[in-house]
Protein backbone atom coordinates (compact mmCIF):
# COMPACT_ATOMS: atom_id res chain seq x y z
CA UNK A 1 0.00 0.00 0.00
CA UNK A 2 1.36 3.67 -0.81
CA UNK A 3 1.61 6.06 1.66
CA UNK A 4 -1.51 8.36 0.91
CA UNK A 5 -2.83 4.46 0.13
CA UNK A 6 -2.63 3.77 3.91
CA UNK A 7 -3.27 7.48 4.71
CA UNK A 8 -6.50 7.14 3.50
CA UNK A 9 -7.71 3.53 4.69
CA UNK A 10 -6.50 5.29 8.41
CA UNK A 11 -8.92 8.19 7.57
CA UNK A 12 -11.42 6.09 6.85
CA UNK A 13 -11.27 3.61 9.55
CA UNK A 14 -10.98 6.02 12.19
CA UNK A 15 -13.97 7.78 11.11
CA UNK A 16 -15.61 4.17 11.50
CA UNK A 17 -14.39 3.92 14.60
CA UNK A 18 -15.66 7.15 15.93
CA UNK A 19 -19.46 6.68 14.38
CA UNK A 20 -19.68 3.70 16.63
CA UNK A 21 -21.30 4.29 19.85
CA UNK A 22 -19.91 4.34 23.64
CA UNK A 23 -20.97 1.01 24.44
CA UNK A 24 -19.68 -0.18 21.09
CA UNK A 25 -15.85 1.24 23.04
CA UNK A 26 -15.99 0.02 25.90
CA UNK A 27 -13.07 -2.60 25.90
CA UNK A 28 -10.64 -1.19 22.91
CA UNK A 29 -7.26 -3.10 22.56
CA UNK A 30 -4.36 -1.06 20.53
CA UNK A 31 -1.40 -2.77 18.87
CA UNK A 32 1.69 -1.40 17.04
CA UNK A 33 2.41 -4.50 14.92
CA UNK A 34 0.79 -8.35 14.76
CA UNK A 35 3.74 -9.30 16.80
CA UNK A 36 1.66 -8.15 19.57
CA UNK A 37 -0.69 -11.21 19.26
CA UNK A 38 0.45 -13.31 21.22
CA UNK A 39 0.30 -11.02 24.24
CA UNK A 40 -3.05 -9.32 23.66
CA UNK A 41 -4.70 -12.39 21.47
CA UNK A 42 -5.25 -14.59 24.55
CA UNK A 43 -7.25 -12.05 26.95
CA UNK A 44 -9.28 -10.82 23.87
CA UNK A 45 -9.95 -14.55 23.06
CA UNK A 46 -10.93 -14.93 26.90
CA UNK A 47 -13.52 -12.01 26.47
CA UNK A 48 -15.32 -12.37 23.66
CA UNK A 49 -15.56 -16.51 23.91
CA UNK A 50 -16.42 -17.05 27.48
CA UNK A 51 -16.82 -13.82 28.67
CA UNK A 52 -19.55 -13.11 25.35
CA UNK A 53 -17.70 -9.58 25.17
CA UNK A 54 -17.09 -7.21 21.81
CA UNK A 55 -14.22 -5.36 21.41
CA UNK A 56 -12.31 -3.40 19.23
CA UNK A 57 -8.79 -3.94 17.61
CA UNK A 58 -7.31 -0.95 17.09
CA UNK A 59 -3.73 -1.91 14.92
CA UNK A 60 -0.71 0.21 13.38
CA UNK A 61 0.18 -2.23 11.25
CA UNK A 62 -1.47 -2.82 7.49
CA UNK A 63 -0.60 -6.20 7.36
CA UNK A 64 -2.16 -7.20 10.58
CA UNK A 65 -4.27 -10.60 9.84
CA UNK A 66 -7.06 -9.57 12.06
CA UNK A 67 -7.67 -7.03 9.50
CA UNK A 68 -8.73 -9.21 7.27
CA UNK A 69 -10.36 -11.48 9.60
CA UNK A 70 -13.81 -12.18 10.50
CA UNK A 71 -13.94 -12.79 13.69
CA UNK A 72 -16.92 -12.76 16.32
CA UNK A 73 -17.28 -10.03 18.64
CA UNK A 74 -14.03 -8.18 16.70
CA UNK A 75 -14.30 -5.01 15.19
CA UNK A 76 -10.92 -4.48 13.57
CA UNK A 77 -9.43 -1.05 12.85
CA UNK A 78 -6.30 0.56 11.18
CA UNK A 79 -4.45 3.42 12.01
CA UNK A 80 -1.33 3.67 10.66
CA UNK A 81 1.70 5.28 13.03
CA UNK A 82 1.35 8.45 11.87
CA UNK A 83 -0.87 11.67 12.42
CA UNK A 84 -3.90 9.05 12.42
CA UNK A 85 -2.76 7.38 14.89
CA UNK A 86 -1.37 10.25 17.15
CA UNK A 87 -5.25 12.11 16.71
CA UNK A 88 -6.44 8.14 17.59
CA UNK A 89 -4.80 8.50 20.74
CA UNK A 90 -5.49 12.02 21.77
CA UNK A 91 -9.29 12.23 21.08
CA UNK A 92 -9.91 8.11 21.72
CA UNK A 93 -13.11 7.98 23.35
CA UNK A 94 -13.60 4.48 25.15
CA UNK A 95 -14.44 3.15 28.53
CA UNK A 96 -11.02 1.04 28.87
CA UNK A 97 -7.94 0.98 26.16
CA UNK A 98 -5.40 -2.32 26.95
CA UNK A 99 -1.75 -2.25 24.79
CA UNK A 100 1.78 -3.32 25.49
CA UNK A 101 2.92 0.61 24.28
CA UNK A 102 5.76 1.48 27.00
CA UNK A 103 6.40 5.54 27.27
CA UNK A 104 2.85 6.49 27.23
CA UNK A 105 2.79 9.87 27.44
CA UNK A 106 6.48 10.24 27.01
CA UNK A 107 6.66 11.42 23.38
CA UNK A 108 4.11 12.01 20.98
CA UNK A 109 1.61 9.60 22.14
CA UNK A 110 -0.70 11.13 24.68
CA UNK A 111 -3.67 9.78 26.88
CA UNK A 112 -6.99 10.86 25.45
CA UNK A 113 -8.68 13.88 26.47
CA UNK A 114 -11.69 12.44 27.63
CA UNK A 115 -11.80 9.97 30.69
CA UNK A 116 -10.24 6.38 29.48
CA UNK A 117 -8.47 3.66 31.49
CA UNK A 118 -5.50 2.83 30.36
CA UNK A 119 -4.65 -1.46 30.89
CA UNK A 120 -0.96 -1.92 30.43
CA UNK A 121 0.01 -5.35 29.43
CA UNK A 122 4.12 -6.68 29.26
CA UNK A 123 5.28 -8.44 26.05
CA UNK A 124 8.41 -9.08 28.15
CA UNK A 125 8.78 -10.99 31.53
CA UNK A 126 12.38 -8.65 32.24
CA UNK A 127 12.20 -6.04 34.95
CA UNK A 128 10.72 -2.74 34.62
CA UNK A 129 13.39 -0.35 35.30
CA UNK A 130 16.69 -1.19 33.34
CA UNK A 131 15.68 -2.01 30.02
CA UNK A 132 12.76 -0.10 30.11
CA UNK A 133 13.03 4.03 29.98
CA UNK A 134 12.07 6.17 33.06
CA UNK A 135 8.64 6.90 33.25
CA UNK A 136 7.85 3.84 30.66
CA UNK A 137 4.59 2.93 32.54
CA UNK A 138 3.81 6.19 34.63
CA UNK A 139 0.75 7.30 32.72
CA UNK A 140 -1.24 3.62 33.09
CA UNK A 141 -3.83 3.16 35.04
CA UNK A 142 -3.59 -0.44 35.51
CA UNK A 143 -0.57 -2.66 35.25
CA UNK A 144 -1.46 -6.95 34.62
CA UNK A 145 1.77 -8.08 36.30
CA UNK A 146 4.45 -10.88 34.94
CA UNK A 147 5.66 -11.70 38.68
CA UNK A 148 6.09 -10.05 42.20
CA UNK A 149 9.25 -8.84 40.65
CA UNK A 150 7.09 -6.51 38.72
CA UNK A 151 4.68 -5.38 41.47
CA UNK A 152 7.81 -4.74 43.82
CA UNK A 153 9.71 -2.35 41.51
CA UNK A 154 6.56 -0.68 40.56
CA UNK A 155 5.58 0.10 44.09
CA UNK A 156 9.26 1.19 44.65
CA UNK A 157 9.13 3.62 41.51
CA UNK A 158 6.15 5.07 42.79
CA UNK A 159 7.84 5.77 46.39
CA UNK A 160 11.21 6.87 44.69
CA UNK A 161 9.11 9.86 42.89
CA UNK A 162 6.30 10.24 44.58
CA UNK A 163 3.77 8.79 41.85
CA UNK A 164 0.04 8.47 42.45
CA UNK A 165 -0.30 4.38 42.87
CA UNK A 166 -1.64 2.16 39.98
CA UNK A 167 -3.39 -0.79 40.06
CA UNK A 168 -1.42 -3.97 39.99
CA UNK A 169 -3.34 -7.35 38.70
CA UNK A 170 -1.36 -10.42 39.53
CA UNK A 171 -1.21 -11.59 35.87
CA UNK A 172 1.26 -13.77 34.39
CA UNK A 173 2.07 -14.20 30.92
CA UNK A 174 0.29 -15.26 28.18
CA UNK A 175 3.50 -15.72 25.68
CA UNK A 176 4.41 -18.55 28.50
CA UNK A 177 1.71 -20.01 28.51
CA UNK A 178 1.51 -20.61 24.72
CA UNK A 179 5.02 -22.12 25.11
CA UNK A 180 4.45 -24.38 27.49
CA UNK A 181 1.07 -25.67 25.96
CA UNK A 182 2.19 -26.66 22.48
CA UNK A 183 6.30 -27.09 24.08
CA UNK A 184 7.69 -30.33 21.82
CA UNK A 185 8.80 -33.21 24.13
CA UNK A 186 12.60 -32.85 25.11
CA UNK A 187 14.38 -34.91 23.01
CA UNK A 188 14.17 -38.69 23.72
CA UNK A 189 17.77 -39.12 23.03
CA UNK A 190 19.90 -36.32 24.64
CA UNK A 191 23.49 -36.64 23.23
CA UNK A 192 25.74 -38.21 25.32
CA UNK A 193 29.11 -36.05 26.90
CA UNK A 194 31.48 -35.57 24.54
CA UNK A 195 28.86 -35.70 21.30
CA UNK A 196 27.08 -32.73 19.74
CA UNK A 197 24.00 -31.02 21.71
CA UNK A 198 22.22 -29.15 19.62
CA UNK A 199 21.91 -25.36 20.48
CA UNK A 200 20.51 -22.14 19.53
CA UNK A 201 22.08 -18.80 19.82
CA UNK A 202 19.76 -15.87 20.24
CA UNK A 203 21.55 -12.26 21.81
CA UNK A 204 19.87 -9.48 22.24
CA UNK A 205 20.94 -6.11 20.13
CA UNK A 206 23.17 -3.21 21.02
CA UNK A 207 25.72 -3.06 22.92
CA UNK A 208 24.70 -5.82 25.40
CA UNK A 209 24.97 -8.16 22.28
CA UNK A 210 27.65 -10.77 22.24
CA UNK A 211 27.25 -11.28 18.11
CA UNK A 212 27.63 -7.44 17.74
CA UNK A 213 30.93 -8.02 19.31
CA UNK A 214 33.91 -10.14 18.00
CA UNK A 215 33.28 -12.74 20.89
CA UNK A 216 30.45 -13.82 19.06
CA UNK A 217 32.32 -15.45 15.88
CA UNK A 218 34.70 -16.61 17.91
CA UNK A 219 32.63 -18.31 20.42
CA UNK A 220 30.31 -19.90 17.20
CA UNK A 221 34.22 -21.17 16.30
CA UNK A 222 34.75 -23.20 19.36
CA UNK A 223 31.26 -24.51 19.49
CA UNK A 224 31.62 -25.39 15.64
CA UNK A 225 34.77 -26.93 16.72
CA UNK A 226 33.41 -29.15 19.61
CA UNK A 227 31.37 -30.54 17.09
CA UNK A 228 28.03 -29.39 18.01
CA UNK A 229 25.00 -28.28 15.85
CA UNK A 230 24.65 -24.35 16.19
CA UNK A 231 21.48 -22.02 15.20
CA UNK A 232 22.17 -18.47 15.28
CA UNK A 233 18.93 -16.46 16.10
CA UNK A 234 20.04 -13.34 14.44
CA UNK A 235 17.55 -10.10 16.86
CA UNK A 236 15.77 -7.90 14.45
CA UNK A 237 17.45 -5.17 15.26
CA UNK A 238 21.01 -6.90 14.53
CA UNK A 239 19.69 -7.29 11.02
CA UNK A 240 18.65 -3.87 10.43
CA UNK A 241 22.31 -2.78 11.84
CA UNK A 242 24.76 -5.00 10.50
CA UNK A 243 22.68 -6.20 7.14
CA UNK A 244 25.59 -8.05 5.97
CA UNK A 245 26.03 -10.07 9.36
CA UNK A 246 23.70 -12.94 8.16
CA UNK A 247 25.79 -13.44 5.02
CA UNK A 248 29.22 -13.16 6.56
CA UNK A 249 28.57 -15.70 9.06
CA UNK A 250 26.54 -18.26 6.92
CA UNK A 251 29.98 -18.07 4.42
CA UNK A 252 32.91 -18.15 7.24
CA UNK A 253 30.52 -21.32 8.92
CA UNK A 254 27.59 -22.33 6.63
CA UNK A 255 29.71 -25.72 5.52
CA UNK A 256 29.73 -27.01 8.58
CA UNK A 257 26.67 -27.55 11.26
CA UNK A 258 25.23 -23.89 11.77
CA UNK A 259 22.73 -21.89 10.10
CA UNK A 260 21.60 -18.10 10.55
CA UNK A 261 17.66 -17.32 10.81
CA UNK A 262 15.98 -14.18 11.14
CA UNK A 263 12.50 -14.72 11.04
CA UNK A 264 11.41 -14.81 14.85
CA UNK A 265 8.79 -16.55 14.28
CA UNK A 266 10.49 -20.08 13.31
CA UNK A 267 10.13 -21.93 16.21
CA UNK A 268 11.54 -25.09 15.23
CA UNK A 269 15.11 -24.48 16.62
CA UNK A 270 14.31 -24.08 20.07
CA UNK A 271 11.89 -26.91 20.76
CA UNK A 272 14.91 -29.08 18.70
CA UNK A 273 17.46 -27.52 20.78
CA UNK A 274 19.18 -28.37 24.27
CA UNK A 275 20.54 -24.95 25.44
CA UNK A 276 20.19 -21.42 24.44
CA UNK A 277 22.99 -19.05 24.57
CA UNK A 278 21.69 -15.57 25.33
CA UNK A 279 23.12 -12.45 27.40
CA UNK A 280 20.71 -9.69 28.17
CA UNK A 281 17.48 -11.21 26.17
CA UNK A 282 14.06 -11.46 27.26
CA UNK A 283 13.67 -14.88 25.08
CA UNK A 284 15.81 -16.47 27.72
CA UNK A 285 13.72 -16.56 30.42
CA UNK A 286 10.40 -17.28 28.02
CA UNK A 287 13.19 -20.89 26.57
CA UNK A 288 14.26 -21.51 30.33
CA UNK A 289 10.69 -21.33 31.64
CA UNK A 290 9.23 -22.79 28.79
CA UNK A 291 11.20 -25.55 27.12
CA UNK A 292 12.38 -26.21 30.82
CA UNK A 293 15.49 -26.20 29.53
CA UNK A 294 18.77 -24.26 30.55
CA UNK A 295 20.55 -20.86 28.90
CA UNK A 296 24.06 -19.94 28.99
CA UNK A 297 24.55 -16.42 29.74
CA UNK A 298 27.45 -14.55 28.26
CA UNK A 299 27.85 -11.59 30.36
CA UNK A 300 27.95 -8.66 28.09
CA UNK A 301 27.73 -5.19 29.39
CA UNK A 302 23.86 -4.50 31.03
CA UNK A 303 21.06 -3.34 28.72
CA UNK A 304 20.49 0.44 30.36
CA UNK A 305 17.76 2.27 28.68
CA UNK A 306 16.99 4.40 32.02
CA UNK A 307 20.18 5.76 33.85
CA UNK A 308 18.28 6.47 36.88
CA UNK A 309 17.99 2.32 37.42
CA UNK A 310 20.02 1.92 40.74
CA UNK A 311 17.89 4.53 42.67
CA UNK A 312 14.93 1.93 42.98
CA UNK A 313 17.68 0.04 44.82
CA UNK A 314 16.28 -3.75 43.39
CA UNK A 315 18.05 -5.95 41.54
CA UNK A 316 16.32 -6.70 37.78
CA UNK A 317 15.09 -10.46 37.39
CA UNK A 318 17.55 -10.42 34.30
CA UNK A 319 20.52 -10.37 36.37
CA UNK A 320 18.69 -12.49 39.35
CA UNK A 321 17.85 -15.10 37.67
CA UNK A 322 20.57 -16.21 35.94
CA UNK A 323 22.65 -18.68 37.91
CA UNK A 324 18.94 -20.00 39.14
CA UNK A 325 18.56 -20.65 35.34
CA UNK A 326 22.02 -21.48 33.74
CA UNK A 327 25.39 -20.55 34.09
CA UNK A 328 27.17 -17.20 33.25
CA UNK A 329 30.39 -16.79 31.08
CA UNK A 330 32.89 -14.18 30.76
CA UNK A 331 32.54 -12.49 26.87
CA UNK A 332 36.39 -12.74 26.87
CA UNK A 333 36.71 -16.26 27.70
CA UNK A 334 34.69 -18.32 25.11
CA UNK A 335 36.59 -21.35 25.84
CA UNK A 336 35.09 -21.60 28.98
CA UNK A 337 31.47 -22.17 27.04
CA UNK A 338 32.27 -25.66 26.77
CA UNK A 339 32.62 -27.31 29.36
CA UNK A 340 29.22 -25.47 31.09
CA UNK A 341 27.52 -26.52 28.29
CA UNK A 342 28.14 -30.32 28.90
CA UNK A 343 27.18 -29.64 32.59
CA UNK A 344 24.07 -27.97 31.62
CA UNK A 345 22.90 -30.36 29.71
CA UNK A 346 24.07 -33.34 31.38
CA UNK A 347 21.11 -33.74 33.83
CA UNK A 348 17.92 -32.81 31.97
CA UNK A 349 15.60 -33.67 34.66
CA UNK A 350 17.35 -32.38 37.76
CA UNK A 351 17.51 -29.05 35.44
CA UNK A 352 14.14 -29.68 34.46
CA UNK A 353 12.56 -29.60 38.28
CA UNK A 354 14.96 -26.58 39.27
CA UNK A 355 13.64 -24.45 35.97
CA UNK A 356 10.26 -25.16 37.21
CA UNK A 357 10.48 -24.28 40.92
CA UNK A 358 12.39 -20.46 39.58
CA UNK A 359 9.33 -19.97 37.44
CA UNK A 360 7.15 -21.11 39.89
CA UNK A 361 8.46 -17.95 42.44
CA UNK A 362 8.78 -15.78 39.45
CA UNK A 363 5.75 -16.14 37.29
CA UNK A 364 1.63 -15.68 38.70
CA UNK A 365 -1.15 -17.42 37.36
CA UNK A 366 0.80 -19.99 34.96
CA UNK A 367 -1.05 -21.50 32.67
CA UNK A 368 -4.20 -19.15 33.52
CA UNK A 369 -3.13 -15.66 32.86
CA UNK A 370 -5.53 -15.18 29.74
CA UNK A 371 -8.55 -15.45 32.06
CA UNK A 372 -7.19 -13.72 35.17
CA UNK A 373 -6.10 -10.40 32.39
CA UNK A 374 -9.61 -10.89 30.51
CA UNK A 375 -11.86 -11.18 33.73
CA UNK A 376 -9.91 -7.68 35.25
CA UNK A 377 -10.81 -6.07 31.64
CA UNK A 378 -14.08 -6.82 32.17
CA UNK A 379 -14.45 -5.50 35.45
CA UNK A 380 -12.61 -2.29 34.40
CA UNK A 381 -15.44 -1.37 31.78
CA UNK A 382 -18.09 -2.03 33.85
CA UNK A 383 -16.64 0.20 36.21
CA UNK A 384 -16.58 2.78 33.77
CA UNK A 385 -19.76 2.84 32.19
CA UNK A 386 -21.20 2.83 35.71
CA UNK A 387 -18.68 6.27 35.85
CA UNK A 388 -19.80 7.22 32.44
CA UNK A 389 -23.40 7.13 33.34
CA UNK A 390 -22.88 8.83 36.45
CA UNK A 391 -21.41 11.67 34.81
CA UNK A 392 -24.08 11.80 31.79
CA UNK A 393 -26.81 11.79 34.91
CA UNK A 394 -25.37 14.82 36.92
């Protein structure tokens, strides 16, 4: 679509979206891209199955399927991300609005002018005040919560500057519970010490990226080298950065057992895999608390978006979790990879029993958080139309 193409189908779905009436708005859900599916999909599937709810599906993205989908109890909308979308936000009229949209209020998008609640949900299980800006979640109203982690360091922030409290749902995660529903078997047949494991490589991007650096080749080398099967999970971001990355590596190692991919949503090498090798990564903890199965952490410098971290004095689950999960390794030392990697995968099941007690402290409502997020929705939007009434009555 051309850009006055997608200009115009924004004009003219947001002037369908405004001729529908209140009640029609009560529960509105806003995306940026589809890749925020699997975090909203679950609690909007929750409400309008066994809750019998409608709702609206406000996306940025042109290629979102639900445009295109019929799907009961779903009005779908499109925006765009530019001055469509930043009027969508500022004159949005709707009883509650749920996204995963860090930095509300923080740049150009704004809360609406007329009385919404704002439902924040986390497409991330990682702490909220590292990797995240300040202020990222200042301007909800309501927060559905990961883990206690979460609810501690957003009570903190709130004491540490003096913000007016939001409401914090013990949650979960719905990207979790995907995983472990349709999780492959582990494999019947673990190598044995010595052979090849099969592993999968995924760093984040930036700085705290051990491909970005020249450990990275070097440590897919000596893994190469040990003789076992290697799947580089190249970020998004990488890509964009360093286009020729892909390429470079898939020539100096492509004749041997390794392959590059850079479509996130292949699945297939991590339910085939043994260990993950991440550093700062949120897809860590979603393959150690998933799969069950144990990362390797090379410690690359922290990913600091807000520089103001240390004043809420609590250590982020990212760097907490870690040994409770895996093992850590020096960036400088990739010779010391190997032998942690036989030890991590040398017990599966002992590994297997410890992943689940750490994600048993660290993670509410497994397995249920689509129906815990969609009943607290709910309850939201009846609690404002009872407001809404109220006001149209006085």
């Amino acid at each position: 679509m051309s850009p006055l193409g997608g200009t115009f189908a924004a004009w003219s779905s947001l002037r369908r979206f405004n001729k529908l009436d209140r009640a029609e708005r009560e529960i509105v859900f806003y995306a940026e891209s589809r890749a925020d599916w699997p975090h909203l999909g679950p609690i909007i599937e929750e409400l309008t199955g066994s809750l019998g709810r409608s709702i609206c599906y406000v996306t940025s993205d042109e290629s979102d399927p639900m445009l295109a989908t019929e799907t009961p109890g779903v009005r779908a909308f499109f925006v765009g991300d530019g001055s469509m979308r930043t009027t969508f936000f500022k004159l949005v009229e709707a009883g509650v609005l749920v996204m995963t949209l860090p930095d509300l209020e923080t740049f150009h998008l704004k809360r609406s002018v007329h009385p919404v609640q704002y439902v924040y949900v986390f497409h991330s299980m990682v702490s909220t005040h590292m990797i995240y800006r300040k202020g990222a979640f200042d301007a909800y109203d309501t927060i559905l919560c990961v883990g206690p982690h979460h609810d501690a360091e957003i009570r903190r922030t709130e004491e540490v500057y003096g913000l007016k409290p939001k409401k914090l749902v013990p949650h979960g995660y719905a990207r979790l519970d995907a995983i472990l529903a349709s999780a492959a078997p582990r494999r019947a047949d673990p190598a044995s010490p010595g052979s090849g494991r099969k592993l999968v490589l995924a760093p984040s991007w930036g700085d705290c990226s051990f491909i970005e650096a020249p450990a990275g080749a070097e440590l897919i080398n000596r893994l190469l080298d040990a003789g076992h099967e290697v799947v580089l999970r190249l970020h998004p971001m990488t890509v964009r950065r360093f286009p020729k990355l892909a390429g470079e590596l898939t020539q100096r190692f492509g004749s041997r057992t390794f392959r590059v991919e850079t479509d996130m949503r292949e699945q297939a090498s991590l339910h085939e895999s043994e260990l993950m090798i991440g550093d700062w990564s949120g897809a860590a903890l979603e393959y150690g608390f998933g799969l069950e199965r144990p990362v390797l952490f090379i410690d690359m410098p922290k990913k600091v978006n807000n520089p103001e971290y240390e004043r809420i004095g609590l250590m982020t689950i990212e760097e907490s979790i870690r040994s409770e999960i895996g093992a850590i390794v020096d960036p400088g030392d990739p010779a010391a990879a190997l032998p942690l990697v036989e030890e991590l995968c040398g017990d599966p099941e002992a590994f297997q029993g410890r992943l689940r007690e750490a994600r048993q402290r660290a993670v509410y409502n497994i397995g249920r958080s689509a129906s815990i997020g969609a009943a607290e929705v709910a309850r939201l939007a009846d609690a404002s139309r009872t407001d809404a009434q109220a006001r149209t009555s006085t």
